[in-house]
Protein backbone atom coordinates (compact mmCIF):
# COMPACT_ATOMS: atom_id res chain seq x y z
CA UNK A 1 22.75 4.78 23.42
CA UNK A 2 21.03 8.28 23.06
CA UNK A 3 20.77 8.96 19.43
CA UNK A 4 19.69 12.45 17.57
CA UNK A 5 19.32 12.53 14.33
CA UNK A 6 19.24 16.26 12.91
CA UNK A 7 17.58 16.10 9.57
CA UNK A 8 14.28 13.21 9.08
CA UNK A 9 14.72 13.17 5.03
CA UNK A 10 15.76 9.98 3.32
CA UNK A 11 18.99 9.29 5.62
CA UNK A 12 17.53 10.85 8.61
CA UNK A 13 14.64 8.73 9.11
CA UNK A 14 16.29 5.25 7.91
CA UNK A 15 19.30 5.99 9.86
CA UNK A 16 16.84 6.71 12.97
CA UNK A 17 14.26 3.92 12.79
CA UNK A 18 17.21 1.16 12.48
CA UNK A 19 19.15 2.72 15.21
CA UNK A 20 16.10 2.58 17.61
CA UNK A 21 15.57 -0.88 16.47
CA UNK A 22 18.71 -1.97 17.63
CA UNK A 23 17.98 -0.97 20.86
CA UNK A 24 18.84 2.91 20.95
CA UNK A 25 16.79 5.45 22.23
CA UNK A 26 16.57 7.75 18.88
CA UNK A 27 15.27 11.19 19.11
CA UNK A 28 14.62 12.65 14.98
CA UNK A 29 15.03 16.07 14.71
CA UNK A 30 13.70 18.60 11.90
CA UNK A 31 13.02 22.20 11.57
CA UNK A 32 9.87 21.61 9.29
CA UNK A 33 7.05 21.35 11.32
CA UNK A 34 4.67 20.14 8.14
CA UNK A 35 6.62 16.65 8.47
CA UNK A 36 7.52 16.19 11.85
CA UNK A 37 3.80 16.62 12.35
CA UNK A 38 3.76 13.66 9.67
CA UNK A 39 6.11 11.44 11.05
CA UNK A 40 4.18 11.80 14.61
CA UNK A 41 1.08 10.75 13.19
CA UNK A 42 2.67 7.45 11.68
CA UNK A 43 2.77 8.80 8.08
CA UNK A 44 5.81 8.53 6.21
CA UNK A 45 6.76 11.35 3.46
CA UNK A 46 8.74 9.24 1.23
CA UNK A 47 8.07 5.99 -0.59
CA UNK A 48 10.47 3.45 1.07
CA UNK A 49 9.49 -0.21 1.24
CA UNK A 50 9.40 -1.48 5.14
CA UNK A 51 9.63 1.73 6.37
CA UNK A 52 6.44 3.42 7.71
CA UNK A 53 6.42 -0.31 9.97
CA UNK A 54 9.89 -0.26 11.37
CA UNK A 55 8.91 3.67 12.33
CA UNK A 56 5.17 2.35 13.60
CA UNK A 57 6.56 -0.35 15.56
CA UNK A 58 9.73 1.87 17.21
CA UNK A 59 7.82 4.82 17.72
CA UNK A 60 5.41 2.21 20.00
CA UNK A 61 7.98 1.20 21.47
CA UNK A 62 9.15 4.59 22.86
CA UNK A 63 12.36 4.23 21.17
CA UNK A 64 12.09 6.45 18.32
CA UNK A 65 10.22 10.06 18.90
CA UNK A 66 10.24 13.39 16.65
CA UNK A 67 10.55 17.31 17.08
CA UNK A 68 11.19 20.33 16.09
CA UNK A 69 13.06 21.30 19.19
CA UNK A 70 16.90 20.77 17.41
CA UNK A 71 18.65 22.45 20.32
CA UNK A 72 16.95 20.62 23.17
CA UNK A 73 17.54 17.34 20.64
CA UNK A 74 21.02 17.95 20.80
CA UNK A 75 21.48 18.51 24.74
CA UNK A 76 19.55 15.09 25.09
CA UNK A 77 22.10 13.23 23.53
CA UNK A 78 25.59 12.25 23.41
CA UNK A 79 25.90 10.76 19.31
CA UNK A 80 24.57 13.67 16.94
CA UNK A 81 23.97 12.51 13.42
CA UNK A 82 24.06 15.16 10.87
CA UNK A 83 21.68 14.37 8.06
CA UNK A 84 20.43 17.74 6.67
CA UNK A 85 20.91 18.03 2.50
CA UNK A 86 23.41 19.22 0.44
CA UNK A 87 22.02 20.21 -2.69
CA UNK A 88 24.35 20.85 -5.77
CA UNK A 89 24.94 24.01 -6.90
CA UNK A 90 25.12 25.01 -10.63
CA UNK A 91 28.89 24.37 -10.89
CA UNK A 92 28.43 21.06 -8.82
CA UNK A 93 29.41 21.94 -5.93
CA UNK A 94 27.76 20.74 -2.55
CA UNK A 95 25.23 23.59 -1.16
CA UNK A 96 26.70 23.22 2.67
CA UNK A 97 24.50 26.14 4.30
CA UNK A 98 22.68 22.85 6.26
CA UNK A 99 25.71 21.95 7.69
CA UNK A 100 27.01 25.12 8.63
CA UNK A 101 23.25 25.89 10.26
CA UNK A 102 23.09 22.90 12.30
CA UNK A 103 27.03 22.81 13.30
CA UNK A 104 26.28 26.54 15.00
CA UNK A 105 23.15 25.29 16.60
CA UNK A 106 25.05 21.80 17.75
CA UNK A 107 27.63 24.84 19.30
CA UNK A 108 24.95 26.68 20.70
CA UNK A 109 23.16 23.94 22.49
CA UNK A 110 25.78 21.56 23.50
CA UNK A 111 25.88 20.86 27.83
CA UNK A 112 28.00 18.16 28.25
CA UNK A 113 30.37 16.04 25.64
CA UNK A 114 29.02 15.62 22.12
CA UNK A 115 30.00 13.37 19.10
CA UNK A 116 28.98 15.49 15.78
CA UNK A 117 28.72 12.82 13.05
CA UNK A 118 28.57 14.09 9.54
CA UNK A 119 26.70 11.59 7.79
CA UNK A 120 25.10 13.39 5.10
CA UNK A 121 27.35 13.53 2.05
CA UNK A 122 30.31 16.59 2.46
CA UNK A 123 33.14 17.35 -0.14
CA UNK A 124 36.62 16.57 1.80
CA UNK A 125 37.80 18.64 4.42
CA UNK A 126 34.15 19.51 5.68
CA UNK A 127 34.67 17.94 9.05
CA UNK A 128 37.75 21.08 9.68
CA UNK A 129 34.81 23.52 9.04
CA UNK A 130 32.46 21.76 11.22
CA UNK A 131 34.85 21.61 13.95
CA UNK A 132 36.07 25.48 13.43
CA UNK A 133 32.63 26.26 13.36
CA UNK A 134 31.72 24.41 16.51
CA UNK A 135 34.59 25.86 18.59
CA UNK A 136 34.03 29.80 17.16
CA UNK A 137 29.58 29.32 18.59
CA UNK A 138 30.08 27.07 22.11
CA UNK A 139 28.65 28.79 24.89
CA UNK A 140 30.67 26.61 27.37
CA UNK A 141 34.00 24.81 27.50
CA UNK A 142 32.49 21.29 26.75
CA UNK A 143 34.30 19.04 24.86
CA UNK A 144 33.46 17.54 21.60
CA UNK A 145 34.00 14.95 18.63
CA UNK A 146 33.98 15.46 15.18
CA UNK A 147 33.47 12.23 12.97
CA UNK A 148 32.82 11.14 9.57
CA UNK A 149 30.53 8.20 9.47
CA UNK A 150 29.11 8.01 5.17
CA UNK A 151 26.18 6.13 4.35
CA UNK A 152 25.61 3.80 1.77
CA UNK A 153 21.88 3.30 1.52
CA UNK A 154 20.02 2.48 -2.13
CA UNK A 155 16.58 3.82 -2.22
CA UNK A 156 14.15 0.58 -2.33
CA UNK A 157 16.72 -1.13 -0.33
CA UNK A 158 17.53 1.13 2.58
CA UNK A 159 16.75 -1.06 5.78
CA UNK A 160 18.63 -3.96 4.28
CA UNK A 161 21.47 -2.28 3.30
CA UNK A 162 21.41 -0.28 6.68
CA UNK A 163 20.95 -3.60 8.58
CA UNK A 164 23.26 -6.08 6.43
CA UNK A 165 26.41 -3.31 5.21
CA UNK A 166 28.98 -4.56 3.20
CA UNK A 167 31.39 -2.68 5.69
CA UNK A 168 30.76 0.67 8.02
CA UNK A 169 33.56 3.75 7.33
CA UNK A 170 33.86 6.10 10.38
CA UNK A 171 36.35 8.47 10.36
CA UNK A 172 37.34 10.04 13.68
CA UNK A 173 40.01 11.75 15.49
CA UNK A 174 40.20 10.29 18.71
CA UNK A 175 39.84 6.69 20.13
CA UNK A 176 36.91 7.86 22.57
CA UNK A 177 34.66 8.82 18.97
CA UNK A 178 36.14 5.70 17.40
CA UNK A 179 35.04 3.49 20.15
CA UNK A 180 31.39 4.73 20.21
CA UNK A 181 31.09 4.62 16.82
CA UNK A 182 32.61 0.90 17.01
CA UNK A 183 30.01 0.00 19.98
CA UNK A 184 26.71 1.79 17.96
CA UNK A 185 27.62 -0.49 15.13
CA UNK A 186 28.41 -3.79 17.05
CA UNK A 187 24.86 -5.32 16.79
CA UNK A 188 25.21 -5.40 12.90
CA UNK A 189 28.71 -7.50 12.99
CA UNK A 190 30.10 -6.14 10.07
CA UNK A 191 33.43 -5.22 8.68
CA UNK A 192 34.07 -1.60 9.86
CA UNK A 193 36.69 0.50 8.28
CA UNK A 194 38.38 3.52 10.28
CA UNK A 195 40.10 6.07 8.84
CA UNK A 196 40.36 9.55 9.42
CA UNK A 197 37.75 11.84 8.98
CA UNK A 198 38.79 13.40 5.42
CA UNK A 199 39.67 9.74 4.46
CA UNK A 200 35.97 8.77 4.98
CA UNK A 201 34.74 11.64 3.00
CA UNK A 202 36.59 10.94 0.03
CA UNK A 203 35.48 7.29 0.42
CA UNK A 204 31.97 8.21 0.11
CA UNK A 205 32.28 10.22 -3.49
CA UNK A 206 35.03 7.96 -4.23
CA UNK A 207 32.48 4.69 -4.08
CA UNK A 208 29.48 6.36 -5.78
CA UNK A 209 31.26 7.88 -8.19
CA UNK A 210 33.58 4.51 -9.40
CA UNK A 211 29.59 2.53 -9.60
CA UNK A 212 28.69 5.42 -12.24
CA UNK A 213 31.63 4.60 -14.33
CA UNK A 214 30.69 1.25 -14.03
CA UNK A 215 27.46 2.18 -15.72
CA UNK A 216 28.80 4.59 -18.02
CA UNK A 217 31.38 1.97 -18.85
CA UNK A 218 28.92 -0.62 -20.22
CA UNK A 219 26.76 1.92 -21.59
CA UNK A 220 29.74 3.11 -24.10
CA UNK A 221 30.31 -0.76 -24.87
CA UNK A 222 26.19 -1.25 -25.35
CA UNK A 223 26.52 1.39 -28.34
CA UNK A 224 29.80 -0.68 -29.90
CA UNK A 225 27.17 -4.42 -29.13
CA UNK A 226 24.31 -2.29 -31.22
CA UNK A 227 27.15 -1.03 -34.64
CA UNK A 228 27.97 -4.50 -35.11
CA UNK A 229 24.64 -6.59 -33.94
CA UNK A 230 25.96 -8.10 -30.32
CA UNK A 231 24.10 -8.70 -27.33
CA UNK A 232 25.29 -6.25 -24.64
CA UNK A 233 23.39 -8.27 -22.09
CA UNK A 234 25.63 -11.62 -22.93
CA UNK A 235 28.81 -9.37 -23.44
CA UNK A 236 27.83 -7.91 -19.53
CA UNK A 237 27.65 -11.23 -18.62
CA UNK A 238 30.61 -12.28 -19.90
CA UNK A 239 32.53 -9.23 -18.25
CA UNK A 240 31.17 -9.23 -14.46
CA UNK A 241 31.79 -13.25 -14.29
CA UNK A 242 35.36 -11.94 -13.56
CA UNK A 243 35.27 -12.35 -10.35
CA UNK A 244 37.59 -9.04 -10.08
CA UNK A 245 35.00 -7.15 -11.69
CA UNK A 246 31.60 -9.04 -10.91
CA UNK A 247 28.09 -8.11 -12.53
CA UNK A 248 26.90 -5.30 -10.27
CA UNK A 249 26.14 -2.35 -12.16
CA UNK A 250 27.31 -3.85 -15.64
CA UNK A 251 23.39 -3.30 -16.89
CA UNK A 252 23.23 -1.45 -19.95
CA UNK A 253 20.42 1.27 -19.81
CA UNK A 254 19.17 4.55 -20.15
CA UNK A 255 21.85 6.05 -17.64
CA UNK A 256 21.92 6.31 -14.02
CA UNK A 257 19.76 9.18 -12.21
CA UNK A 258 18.70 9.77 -8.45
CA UNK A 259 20.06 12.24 -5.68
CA UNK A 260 23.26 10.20 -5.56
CA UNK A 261 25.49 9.26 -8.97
CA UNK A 262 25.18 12.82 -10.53
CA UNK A 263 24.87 14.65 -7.53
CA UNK A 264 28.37 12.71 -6.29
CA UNK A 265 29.92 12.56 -9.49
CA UNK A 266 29.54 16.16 -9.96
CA UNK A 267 30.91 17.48 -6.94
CA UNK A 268 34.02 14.80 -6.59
CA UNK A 269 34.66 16.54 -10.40
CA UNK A 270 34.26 20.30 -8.76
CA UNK A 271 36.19 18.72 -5.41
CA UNK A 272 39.30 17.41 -7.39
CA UNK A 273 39.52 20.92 -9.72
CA UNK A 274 39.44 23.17 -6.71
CA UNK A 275 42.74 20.91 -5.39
CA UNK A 276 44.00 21.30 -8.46
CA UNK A 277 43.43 17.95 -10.51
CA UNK A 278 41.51 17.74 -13.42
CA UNK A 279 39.63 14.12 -12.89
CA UNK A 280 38.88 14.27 -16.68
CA UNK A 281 37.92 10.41 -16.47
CA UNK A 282 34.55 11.25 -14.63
CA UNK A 283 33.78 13.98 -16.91
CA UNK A 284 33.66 11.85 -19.42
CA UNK A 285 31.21 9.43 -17.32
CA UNK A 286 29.12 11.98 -17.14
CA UNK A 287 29.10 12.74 -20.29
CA UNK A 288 28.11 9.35 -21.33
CA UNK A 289 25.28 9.40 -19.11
CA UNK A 290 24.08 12.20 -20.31
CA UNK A 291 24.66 11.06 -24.21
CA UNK A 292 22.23 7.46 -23.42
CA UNK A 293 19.26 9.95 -23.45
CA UNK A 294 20.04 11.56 -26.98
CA UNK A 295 20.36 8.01 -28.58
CA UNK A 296 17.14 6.99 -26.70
CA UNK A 297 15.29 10.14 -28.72
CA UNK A 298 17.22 9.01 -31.86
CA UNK A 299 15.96 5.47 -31.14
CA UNK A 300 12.01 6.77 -30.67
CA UNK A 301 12.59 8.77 -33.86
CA UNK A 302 13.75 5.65 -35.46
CA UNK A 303 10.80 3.49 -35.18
CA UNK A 304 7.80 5.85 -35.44
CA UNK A 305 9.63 8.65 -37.65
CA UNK A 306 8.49 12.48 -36.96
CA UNK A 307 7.94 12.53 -33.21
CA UNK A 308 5.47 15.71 -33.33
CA UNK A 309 1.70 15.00 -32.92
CA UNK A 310 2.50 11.29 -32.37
CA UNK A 311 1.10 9.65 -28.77
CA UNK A 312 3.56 8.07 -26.62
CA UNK A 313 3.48 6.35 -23.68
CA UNK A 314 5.95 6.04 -20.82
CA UNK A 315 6.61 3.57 -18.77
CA UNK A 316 7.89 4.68 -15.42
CA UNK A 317 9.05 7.88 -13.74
CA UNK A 318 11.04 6.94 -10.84
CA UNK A 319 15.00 6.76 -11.22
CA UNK A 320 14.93 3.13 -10.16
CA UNK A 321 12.21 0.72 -8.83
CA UNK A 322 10.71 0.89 -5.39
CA UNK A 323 11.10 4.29 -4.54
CA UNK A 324 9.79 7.42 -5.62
CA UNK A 325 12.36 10.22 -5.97
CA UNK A 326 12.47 11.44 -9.26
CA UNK A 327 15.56 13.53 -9.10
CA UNK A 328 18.15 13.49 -12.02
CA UNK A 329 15.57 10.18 -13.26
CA UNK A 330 16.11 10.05 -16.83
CA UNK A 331 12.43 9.79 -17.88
CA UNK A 332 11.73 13.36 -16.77
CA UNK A 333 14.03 15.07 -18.82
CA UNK A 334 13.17 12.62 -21.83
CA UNK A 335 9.19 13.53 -21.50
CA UNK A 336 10.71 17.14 -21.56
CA UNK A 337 12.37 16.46 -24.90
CA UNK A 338 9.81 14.98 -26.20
CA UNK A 339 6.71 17.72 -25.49
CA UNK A 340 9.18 20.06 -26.60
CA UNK A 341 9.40 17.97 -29.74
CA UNK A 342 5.52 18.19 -29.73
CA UNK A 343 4.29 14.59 -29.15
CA UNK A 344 1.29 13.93 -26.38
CA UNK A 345 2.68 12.09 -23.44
CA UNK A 346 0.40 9.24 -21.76
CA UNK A 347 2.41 8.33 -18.20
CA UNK A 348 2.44 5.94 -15.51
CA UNK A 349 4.30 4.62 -12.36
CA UNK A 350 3.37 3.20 -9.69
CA UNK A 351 4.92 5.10 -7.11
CA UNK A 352 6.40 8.32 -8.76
CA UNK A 353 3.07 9.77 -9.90
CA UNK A 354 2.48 12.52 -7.72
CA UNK A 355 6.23 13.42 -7.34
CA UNK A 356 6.30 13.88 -11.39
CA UNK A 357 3.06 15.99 -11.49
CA UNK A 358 4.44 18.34 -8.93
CA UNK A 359 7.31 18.69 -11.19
CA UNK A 360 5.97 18.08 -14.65
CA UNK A 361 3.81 21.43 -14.96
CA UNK A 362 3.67 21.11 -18.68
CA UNK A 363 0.83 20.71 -20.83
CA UNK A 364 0.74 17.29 -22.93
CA UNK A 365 1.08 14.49 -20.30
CA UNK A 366 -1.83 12.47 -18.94
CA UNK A 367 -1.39 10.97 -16.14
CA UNK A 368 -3.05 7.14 -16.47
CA UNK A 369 -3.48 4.16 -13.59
CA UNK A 370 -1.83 1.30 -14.89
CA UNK A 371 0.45 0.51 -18.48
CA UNK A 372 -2.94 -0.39 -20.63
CA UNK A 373 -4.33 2.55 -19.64
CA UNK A 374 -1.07 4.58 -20.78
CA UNK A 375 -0.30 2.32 -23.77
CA UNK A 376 -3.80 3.03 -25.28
CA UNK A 377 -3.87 4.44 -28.67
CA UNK A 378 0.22 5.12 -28.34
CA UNK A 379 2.57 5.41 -31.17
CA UNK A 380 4.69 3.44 -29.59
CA UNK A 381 5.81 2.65 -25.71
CA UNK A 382 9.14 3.66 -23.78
CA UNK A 383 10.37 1.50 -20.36
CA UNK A 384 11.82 4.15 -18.31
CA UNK A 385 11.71 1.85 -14.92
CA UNK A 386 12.13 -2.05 -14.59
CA UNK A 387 9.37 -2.11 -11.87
CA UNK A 388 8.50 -5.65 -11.24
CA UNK A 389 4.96 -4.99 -12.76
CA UNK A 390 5.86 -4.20 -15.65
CA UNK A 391 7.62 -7.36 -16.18
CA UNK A 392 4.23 -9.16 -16.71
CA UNK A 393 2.56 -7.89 -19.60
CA UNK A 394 -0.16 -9.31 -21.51
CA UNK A 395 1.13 -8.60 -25.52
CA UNK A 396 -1.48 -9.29 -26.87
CA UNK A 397 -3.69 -6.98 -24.93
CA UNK A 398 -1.15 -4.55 -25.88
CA UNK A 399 -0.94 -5.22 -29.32
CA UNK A 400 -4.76 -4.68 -29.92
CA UNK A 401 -4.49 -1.17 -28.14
CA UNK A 402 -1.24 0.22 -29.60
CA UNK A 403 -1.99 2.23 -32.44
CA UNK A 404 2.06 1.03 -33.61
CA UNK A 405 2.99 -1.56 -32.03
CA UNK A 406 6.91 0.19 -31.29
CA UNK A 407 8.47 -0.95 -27.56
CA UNK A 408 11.64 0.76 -26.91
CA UNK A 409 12.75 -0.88 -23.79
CA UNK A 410 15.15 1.78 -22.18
CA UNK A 411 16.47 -1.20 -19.61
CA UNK A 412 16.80 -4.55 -21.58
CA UNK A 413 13.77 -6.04 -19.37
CA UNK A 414 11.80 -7.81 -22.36
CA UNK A 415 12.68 -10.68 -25.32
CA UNK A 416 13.37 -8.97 -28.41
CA UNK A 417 12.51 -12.16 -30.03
CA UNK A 418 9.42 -12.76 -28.64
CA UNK A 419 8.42 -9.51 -29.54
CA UNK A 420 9.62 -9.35 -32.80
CA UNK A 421 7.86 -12.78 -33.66
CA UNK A 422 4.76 -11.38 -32.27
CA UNK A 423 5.16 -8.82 -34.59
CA UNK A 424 6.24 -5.54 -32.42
CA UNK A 425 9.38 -3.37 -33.47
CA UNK A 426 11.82 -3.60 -30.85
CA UNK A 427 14.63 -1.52 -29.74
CA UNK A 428 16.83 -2.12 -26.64
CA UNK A 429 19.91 -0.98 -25.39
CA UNK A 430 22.90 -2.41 -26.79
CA UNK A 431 20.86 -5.20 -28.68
CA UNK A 432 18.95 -5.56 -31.81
């Protein structure tokens, strides 16, 4: 099929480059010149393992080109992904001035029949603006789909999940958008789920948001494990081998960050009080979340006592490995806390670095090249991200350099009783 994809962020350009390799001629389409320009010079501006050489090798290939042209985009297609952000807003409610920009242009620039999918995330009943909108701006009396089609991509896994779903949701109208939407997605023989259009939207915030009361769920029972000396990890374990539960996102931490969980979990709250039902249950996972960073600065305060003047070194910037988006990650706002509190910061990751010092503009962080360089002279060290690096560590080496020899591991990656034998003070999450 013809393929544009309006929007070449995170979604955009994995949704693109897998489309064109299966076989579809993808055009990606994006009003900022600085990355377009990018993308047709091979680089790629996010971190995404896999993806600059599915892009290289389509973009060969003459199946997968980029411009800035959106309206021409548009005319040369037939399937229309919408990809463009919605930000939150300060009440948490999804900034949709993207969508509304792009369904007037789609309106304006539309020839011939067009299928408008929505798959950037939309609060329900976004689909009945996009199709008002659509019908108010056409030039001409073509006709038109709207559809709903989510995605369901993890950053560091995006071409995997993209190319091995766990099911596809489209939501459409009519049987002629259900059936191209059925034929794009053949090639990945999957389960795929239709509904209707406002049934796929609440799917999406519906799924995100039950995985961050997953985490918020064993988070609350890690702080129970830690009053009366269990192992949350073993207690995790114990839970997700119910096979009607299972062990995905039962790992006590830090809490969850990214441009997904809070971002979702905020605006299915805001989505469900503007209908008129108070999902109280998912305020309280957010609240949770937001409570694993307090008792991770009570926990650093713990083990090296006043926090001011004292060195400490950080372990990771990025929400989760492989990937570098910072947004909502926990170890920003903690490094926050803790210059506030007036401690020197000493950071490294090994993909988030630049990201963080756009963002970071404070005074009292160096930035270091690897975890020895960071843990040098520190007070004591803080695992933010369970990058696969950072699961071989030479203690000893470490020992020598620490000033205290304090590891607060903020996702239950190390031994606590190797460490404690080798003489470190330990704190985890959940265990003691």
């Amino acid at each position: 099929m013809k393929i544009t994809i309006i929007g070449s962020g995170y979604v955009g350009l994995v949704t693109g480059a897998c489309f064109a390799d299966l076989g579809n001629t993808v055009i990606c389409a994006d009003n900022d010149e600085k990355k377009i320009d990018m993308l047709g010079r091979g680089e790629i501006p996010i971190y995404e393992p896999g993806l600059e050489e599915l892009v290289k090798k389509n973009k060969a290939k003459g199946r997968l080109v980029f411009t800035t042209d959106v309206k021409k985009a548009t005319r040369d297609s037939t399937v229309i992904f919408v990809c463009v952000g919605t930000p939150p807003r300060e009440d948490g409610s999804a900034d949709l001035t993207g969508i509304e920009k792009v369904s007037r242009t789609v309106a304006e620039s539309m020839d011939a029949y067009k299928l408008i999918v929505e798959k950037s995330t939309v609060p329900v009943e976004t689909g009945e603006w996009v199709k008002d909108t659509i019908n108010r701006f056409k030039t001409n009396d073509c006709d038109f789909d709207v559809a709903s089609n989510p995605e369901f991509l993890r950053e560091g896994s995006a071409i995997k999940d993209f190319m091995n779903p766990d099911r596809v949701v489209i939501g459409v109208e009519s049987e002629k958008a259900g059936e191209i939407l059925k034929a794009l997605y053949e090639p990945l023989n999957t389960k795929i789920v239709v509904t209707s259009i406002k049934g796929a939207e609440i799917i999406k915030h519906a799924s995100n948001s039950f995985l961050a009361t997953k985490i918020s769920f064993i988070n609350a029972v890690s702080n129970i494990c830690e009053k009366v000396g269990a192992d949350v990890t073993s207690v995790a374990e114990g839970i997700g081998l119910d096979r009607r539960i299972n062990t995905h996102f039962l790992k006590a931490g830090i809490g969850f960050g990214g441009s997904c969980f809070p971002k979702d979990l905020k605006a299915f709250i805001h989505i469900s009080e503007k209908l008129g039902y108070k999902f109280d249950l998912l305020k309280e996972v957010d609240r949770i979340n937001e409570m694993q960073k307090d008792l991770l600065m009570e926990k650093i305060a713990r083990l090296v006592w006043n926090i001011r003047d004292k060195e400490i070194a950080v372990w990771g910037l990025a929400f989760k490995p492989d990937t570098d988006d910072i947004r909502s990650a926990p170890a920003i706002d903690v490094i926050r806390r803790l210059v506030k509190e007036g401690a020197r910061i000493r950071v490294f990751d090994p993909a988030a670095m630049e990201r963080s010092m756009e963002e970071l503009k404070v005074e009292g962080i160096k930035w270091c090249k690897d975890i020895y360089e960071t843990s040098d002279g520190a007070d004591c060290v803080i695992l933010m991200t369970e990058w696969n690096e950072f699961k071989e560590v030479d203690w000893d080496k470490l020992k020598k350099i620490l000033r205290q020899p304090v590891i607060i591991d903020g996702r239950n990656l190390y031994d606590p009783g190797k460490l404690k034998a080798m003489g470190f003070r330990y704190a985890g999450i959940g265990r003691n």
